[in-house]
Protein backbone atom coordinates (compact mmCIF):
# COMPACT_ATOMS: atom_id res chain seq x y z
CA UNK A 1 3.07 -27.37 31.15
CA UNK A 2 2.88 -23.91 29.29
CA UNK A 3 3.36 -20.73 31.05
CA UNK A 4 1.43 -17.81 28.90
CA UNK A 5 0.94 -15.10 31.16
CA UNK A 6 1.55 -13.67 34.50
CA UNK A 7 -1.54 -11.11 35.68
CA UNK A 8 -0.09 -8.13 36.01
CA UNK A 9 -0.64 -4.54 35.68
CA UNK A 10 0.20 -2.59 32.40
CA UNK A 11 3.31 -1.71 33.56
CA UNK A 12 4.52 -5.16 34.17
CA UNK A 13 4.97 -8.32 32.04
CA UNK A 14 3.05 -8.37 28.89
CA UNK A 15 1.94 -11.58 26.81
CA UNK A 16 2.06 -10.84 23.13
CA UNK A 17 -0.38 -9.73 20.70
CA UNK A 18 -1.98 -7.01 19.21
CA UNK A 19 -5.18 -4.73 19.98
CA UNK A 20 -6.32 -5.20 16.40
CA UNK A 21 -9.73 -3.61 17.48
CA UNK A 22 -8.76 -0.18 19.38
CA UNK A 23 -10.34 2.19 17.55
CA UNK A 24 -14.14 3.35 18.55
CA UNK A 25 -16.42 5.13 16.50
CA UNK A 26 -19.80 7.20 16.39
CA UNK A 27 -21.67 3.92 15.86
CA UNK A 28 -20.50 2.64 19.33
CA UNK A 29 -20.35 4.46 22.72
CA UNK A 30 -18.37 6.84 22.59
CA UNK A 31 -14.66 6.40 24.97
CA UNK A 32 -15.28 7.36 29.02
CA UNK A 33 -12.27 9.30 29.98
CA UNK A 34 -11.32 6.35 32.06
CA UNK A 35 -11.13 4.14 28.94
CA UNK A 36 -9.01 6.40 26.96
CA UNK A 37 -6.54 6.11 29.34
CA UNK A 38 -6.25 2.31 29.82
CA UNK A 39 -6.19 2.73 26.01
CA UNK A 40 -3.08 4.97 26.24
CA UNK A 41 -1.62 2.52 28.90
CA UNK A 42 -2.09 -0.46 26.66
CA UNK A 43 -0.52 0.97 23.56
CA UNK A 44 2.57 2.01 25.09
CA UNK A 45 3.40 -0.78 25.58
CA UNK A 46 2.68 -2.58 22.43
CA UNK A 47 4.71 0.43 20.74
CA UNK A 48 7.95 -0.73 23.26
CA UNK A 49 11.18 -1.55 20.90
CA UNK A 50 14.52 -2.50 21.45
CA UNK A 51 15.49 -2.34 25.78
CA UNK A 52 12.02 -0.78 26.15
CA UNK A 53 10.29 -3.78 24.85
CA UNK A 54 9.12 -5.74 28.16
CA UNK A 55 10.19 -9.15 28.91
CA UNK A 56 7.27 -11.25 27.80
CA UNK A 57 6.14 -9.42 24.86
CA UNK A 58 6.45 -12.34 22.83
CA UNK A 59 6.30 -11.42 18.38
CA UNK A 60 7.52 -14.54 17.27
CA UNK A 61 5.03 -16.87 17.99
CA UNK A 62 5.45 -19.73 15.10
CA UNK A 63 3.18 -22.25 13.28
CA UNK A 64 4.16 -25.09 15.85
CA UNK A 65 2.80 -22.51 18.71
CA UNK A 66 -0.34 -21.68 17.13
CA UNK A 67 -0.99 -25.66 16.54
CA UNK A 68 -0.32 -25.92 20.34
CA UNK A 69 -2.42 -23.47 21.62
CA UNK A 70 -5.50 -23.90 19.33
CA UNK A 71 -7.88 -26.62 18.98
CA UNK A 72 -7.38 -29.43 17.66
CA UNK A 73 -8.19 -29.15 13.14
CA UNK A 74 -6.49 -25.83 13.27
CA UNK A 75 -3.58 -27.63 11.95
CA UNK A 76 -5.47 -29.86 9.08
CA UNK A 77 -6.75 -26.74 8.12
CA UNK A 78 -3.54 -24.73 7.49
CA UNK A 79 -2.30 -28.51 6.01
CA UNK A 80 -5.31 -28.82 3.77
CA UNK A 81 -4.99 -25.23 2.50
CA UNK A 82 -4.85 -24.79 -1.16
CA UNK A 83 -3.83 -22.74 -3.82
CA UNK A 84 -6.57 -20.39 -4.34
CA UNK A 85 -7.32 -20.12 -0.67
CA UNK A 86 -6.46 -17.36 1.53
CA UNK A 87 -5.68 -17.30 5.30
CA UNK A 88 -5.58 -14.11 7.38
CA UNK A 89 -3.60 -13.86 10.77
CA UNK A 90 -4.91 -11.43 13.26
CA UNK A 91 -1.96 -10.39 15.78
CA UNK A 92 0.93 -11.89 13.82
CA UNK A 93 3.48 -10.03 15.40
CA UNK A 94 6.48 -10.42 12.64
CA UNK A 95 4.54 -12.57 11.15
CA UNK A 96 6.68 -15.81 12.13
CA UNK A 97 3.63 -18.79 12.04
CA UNK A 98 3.40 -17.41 8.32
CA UNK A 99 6.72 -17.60 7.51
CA UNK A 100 6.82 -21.27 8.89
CA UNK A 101 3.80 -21.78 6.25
CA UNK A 102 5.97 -21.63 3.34
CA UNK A 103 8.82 -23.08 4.85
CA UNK A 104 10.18 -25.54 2.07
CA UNK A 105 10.04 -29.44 2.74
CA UNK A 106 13.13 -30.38 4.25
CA UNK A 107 12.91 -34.56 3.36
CA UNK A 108 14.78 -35.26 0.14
CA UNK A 109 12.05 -37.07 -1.50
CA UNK A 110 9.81 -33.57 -1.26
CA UNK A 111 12.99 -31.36 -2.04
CA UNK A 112 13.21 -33.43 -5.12
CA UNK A 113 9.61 -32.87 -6.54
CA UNK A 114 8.15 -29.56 -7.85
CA UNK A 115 6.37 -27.71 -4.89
CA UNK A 116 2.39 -26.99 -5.12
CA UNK A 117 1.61 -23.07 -4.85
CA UNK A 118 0.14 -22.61 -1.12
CA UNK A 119 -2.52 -20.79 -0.10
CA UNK A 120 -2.65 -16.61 0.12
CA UNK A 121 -1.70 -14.82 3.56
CA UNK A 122 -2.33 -11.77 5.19
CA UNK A 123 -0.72 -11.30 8.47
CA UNK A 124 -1.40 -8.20 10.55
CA UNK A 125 -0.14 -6.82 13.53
CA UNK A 126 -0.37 -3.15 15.11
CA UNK A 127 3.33 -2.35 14.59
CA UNK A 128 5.83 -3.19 11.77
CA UNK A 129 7.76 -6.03 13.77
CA UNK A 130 8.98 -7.60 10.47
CA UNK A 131 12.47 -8.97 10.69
CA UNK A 132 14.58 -9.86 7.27
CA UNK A 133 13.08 -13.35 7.60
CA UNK A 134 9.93 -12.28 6.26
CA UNK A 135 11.12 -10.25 3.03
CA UNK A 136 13.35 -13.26 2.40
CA UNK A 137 10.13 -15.63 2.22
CA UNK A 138 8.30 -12.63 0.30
CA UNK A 139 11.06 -12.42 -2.26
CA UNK A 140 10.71 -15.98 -3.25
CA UNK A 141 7.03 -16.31 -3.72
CA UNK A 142 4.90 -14.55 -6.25
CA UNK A 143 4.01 -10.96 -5.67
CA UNK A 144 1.25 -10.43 -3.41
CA UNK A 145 0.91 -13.95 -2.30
CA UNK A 146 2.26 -12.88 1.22
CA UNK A 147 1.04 -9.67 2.84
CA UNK A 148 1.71 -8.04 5.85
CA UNK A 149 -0.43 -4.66 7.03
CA UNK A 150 -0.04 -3.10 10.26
CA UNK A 151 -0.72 0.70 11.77
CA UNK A 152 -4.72 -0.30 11.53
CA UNK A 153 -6.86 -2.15 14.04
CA UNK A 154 -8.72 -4.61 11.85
CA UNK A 155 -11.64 -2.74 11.64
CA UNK A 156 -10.34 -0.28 9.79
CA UNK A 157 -9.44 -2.39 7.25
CA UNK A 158 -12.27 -3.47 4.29
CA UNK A 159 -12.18 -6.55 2.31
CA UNK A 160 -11.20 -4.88 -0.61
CA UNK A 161 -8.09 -3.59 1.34
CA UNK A 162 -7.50 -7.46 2.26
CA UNK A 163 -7.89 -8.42 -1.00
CA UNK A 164 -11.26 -10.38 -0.15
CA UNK A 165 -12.48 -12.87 2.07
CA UNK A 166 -10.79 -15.61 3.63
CA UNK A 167 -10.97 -19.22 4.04
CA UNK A 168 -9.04 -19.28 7.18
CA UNK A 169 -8.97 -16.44 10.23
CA UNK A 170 -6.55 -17.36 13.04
CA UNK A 171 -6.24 -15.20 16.44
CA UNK A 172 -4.00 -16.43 18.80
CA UNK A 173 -4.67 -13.75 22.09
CA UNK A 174 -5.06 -11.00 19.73
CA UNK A 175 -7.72 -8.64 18.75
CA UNK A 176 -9.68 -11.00 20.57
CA UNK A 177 -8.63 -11.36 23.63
CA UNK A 178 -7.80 -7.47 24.07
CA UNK A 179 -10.81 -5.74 22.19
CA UNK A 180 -12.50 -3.53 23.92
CA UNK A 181 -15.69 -3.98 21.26
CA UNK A 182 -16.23 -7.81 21.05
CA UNK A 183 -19.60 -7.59 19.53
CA UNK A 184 -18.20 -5.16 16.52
CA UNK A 185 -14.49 -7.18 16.49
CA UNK A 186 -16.63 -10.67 15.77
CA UNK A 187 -19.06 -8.52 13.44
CA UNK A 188 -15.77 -7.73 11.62
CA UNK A 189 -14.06 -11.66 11.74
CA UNK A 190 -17.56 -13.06 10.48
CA UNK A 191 -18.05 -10.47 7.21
CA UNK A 192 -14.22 -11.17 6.28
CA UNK A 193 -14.58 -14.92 6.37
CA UNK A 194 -16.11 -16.99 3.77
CA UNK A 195 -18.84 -19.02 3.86
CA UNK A 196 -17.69 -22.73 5.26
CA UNK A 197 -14.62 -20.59 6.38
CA UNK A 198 -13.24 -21.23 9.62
CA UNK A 199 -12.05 -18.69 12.59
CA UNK A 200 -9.76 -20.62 15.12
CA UNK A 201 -9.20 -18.42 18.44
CA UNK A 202 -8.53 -18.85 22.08
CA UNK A 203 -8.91 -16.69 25.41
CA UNK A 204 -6.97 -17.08 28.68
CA UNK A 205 -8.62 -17.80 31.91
CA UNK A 206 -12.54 -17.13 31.33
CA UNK A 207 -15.71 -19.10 32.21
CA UNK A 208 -15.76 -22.12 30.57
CA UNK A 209 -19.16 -23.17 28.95
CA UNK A 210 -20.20 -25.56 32.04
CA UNK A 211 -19.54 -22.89 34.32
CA UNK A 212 -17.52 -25.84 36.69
CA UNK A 213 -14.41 -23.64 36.65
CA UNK A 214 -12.82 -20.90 38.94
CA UNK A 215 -10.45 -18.20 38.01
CA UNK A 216 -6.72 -19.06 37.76
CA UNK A 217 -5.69 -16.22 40.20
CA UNK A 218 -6.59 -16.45 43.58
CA UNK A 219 -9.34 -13.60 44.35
CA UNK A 220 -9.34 -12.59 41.15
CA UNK A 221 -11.88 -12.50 38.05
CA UNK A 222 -11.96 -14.35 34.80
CA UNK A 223 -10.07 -11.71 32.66
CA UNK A 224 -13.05 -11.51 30.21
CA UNK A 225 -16.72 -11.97 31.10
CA UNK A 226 -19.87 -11.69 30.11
CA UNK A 227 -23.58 -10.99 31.78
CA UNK A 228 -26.82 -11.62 30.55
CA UNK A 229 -29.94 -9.30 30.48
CA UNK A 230 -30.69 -10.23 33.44
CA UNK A 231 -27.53 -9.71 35.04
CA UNK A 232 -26.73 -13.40 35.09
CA UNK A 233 -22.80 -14.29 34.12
CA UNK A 234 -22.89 -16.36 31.04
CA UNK A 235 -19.88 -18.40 29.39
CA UNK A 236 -18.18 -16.87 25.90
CA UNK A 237 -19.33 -19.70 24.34
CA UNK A 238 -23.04 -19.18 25.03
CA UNK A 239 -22.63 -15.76 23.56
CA UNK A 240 -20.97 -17.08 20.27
CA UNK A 241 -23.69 -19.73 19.73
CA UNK A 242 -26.39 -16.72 19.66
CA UNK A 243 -24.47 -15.71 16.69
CA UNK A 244 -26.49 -16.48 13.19
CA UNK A 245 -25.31 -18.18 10.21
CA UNK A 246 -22.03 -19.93 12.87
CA UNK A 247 -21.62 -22.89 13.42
CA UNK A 248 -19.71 -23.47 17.28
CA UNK A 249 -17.15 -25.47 19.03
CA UNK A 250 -15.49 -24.71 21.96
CA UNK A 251 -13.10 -26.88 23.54
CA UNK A 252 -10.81 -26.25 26.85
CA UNK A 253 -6.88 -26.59 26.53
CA UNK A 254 -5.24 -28.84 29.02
CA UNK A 255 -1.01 -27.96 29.77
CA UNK A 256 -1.60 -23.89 30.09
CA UNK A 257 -1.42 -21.68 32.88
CA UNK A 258 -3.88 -19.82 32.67
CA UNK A 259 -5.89 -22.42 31.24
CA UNK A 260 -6.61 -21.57 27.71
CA UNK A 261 -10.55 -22.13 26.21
CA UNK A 262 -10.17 -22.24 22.79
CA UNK A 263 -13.13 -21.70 19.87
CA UNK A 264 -13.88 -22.41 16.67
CA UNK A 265 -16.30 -20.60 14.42
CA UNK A 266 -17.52 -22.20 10.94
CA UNK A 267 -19.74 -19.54 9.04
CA UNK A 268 -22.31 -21.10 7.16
CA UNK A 269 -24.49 -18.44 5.33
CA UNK A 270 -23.85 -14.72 4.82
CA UNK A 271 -26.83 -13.46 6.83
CA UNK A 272 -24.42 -13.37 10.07
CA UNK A 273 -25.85 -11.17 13.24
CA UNK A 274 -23.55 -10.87 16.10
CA UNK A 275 -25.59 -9.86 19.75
CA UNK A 276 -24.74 -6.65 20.85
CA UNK A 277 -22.57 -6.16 23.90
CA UNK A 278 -22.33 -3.25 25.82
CA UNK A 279 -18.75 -2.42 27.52
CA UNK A 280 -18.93 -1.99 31.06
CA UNK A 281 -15.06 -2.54 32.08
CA UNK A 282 -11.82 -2.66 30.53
CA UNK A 283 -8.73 -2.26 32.80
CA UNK A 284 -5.35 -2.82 30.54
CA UNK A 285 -3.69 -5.72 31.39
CA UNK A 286 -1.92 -8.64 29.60
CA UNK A 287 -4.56 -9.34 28.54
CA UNK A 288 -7.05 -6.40 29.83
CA UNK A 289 -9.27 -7.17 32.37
CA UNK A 290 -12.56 -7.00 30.44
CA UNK A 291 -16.73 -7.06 31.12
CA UNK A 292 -19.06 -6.88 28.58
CA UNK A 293 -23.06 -6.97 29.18
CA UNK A 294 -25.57 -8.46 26.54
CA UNK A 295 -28.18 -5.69 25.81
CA UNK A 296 -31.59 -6.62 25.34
CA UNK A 297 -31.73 -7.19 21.20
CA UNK A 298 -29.13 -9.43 21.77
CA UNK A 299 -31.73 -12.67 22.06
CA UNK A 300 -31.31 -14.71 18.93
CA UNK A 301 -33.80 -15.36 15.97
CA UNK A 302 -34.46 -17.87 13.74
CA UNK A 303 -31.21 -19.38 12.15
CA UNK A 304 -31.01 -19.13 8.13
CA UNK A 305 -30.68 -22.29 6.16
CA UNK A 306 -26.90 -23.91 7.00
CA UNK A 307 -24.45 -24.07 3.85
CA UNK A 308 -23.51 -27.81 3.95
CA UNK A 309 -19.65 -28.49 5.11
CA UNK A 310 -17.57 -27.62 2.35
CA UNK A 311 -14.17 -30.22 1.82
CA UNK A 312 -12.37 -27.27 1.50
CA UNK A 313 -9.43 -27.18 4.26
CA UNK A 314 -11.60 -24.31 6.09
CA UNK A 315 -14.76 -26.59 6.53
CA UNK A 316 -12.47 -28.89 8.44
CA UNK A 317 -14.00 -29.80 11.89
CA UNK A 318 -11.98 -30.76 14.54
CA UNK A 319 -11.91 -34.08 16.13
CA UNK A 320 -13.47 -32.46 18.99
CA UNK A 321 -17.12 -32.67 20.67
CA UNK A 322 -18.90 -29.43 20.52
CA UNK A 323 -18.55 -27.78 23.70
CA UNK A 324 -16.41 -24.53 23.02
C-alpha cells in the first residue's frame, strides 16, 4: 500500500511537485486578492531548501515511481522510445526518472554490445533541484540530448524554447494536479505534444468517472472538482473527453492512499479545443484544494477526422479499458 499524501494545510506536509502553471495573464481572470495569497503560500514552500525543506517534499521521484503510479503503457512507452523521439517531464524535481532513462544496461550481455541513442528529454521543474547525478548523465550523452529548464511555469515556455514537440508528456502530481488554470495548462500539454503523442498523468483523490466513489478524508471534498453548466458535479474524465482531436483513457490506481485516478491522453489531429473552465476555488494545499466550473462554450463540437495509431512508442495504448 502507497502512502502519497497527508491533507494538510500549506504549512504542513507537502507531497512533491511543481506548480508548472502559476502564472495568470490578461487572457484569463485576472488573480482575486484571496488567490494571490494561496499563491504566495504555495510557493514558499516549493522554494524550501536545506532544514527548511518540509518532510514530504519528495524531488527524487524515479522511473520505477512514475511506472507505479501511472497507468499501465506508460512504461512501454518510455521502453519503446526511440532515437529521434523526444519526451518532456512536467514536475521533475531533480530530474531523477530521467536520469534512470539513460541508466546503462547493467546485464553483461547488453554491457557488451554498442548502446542505441535514446530518445530526447526535457525535464522541468520550478526550482533548480539538480544534484551532480544529473550533470554526470549530461556529460556523457551528446549535447542537448538532456535538458533541464526551471524558473518558468510551463506556460511560459514555447515550443521553440523546448526545442519542439514531443512524443511523450509525463506529469506525475505536477502542473496538473496544482494548476490553478486547468483549461489553459491542458491547452498548453495538447499544442506541445505531437500528433499520436501521448500525455500520461494522474490526480489524487477526485471523482472518479462512475461517480461510485467518496472522498478519502472523512468530511472532506475531492481535492479537485469540477461542475457543469448547470451546476451539476461532473468527473475529470468527462471534462477531458470534451476535448477535440484526444483520444481518452482513464483508469483508477489500486495500492494508494489517496487513491490515485490516473489518465491518458493520445492527440490525434492538431485542431485540439480544450472547454473552458472558470476558477471558482483554490485553497493551497498538497495538493491545493481546487474547483473549477465549465462555462457555457465549453459543450463540444464535431470531432475532426482521427490520425490513425501511430507504432511509434507514444501511440502505445495501454492494456487498459477506456474508462479514465
Amino acid at each position: 500500500m502507497m502512502h502519497i499524501h497527508s491533507r494538510m494545510s500549506c504549512s504542513a506536509l507537502l507531497l512533491p511537485l511543481f506548480l508548472c502553471a502559476a502564472a495568470a495573464s490578461a487572457a484569463e481572470a485576472p488573480p482575486t486578492p484571496q488567490l494571490e495569497i494561496e499563491l504566495s503560500r504555495q510557493h514558499s514552500i516549493y522554494h524550501g531548501r536545506g532544514d527548511r525543506r518540509l518532510e514530504g517534499y519528495v524531488i527524487d521521484r524515479g522511473l520505477a515511481s512514475y511506472i507505479h503510479a501511472l497507468m499501465p503503457g506508460f512504461e512501454n512507452a518510455i521502453e519503446r522510445l526511440g532515437p529521434k523521439d523526444r519526451w518532456l517531464d512536467i514536475g521533475a524535481g531533480r530530474g531523477q526518472a530521467v536520469i534512470d532513462y539513460y541508466a546503462p544496461p547493467t546485464d553483461i550481455q547488453s554491457l557488451s554490445k554498442p548502446q542505441p541513442r535514446k530518445a530526447d528529454t526535457v525535464a522541468m521543474s520550478i526550482e533548480d533541484r539538480r544534484m551532480p547525478e544529473w550533470h554526470q548523465t549530461e556529460a556523457r550523452l551528446e549535447p542537448g540530448q538532456m535538458r533541464y529548464v526551471f524558473d518558468k511555469p510551463l506556460r511560459a515556455f514555447s515550443a521553440a524554447d523546448l526545442g519542439g514537440e514531443f512524443n511523450l508528456i509525463s506529469d506525475v502530481i505536477g502542473g496538473f494536479s496544482y494548476t490553478e488554470e486547468l483549461a489553459v495548462f491542458m491547452e498548453k500539454v495538447l499544442s506541445l505534444l505531437a500528433v499520436n503523442g501521448n500525455f500520461y498523468t494522474v490526480l489524487q483523490d477526485v471523482r472518479s468517472e462512475e461517480g461510485d466513489n467518496k472522498p478519502f478524508y472523512p468530511n472532506e471534498p475531492f481535492l479537485t472538482r469540477i461542475f457543469d453548466e448547470k451546476g451539476a458535479e461532473t468527473s475529470i474524465c468527462a471534462w477531458l473527453r470534451q476535448i477535440q482531436c484526444v483520444e481518452v483513457v482513464c483508469m483508477p490506481k489500486s495500492g494508494w492512499k489517496p487513491p490515485l485516478q490516473t489518465y491518458r491522453l493520445r492527440k490525434t489531429c492538431n485542431a485540439t479545443t480544450v472547454p473552458k473552465l472558470e476558477r471558482s476555488r483554490y485553497v493551497a494545499g498538497t495538493p491545493p484544494e481546487r474547483i473549477f466550473r465549465m462555462t457555457p462554450a465549453a459543450k463540444p463540437a464535431t470531432q475532426p477526422a482521427a490520425a490513425p495509431a501511430a507504432t511509434t512508442p507514444a501511440a502505445t495504448a495501454p492494456a487498459a479499458a477506456v474508462a479514465r
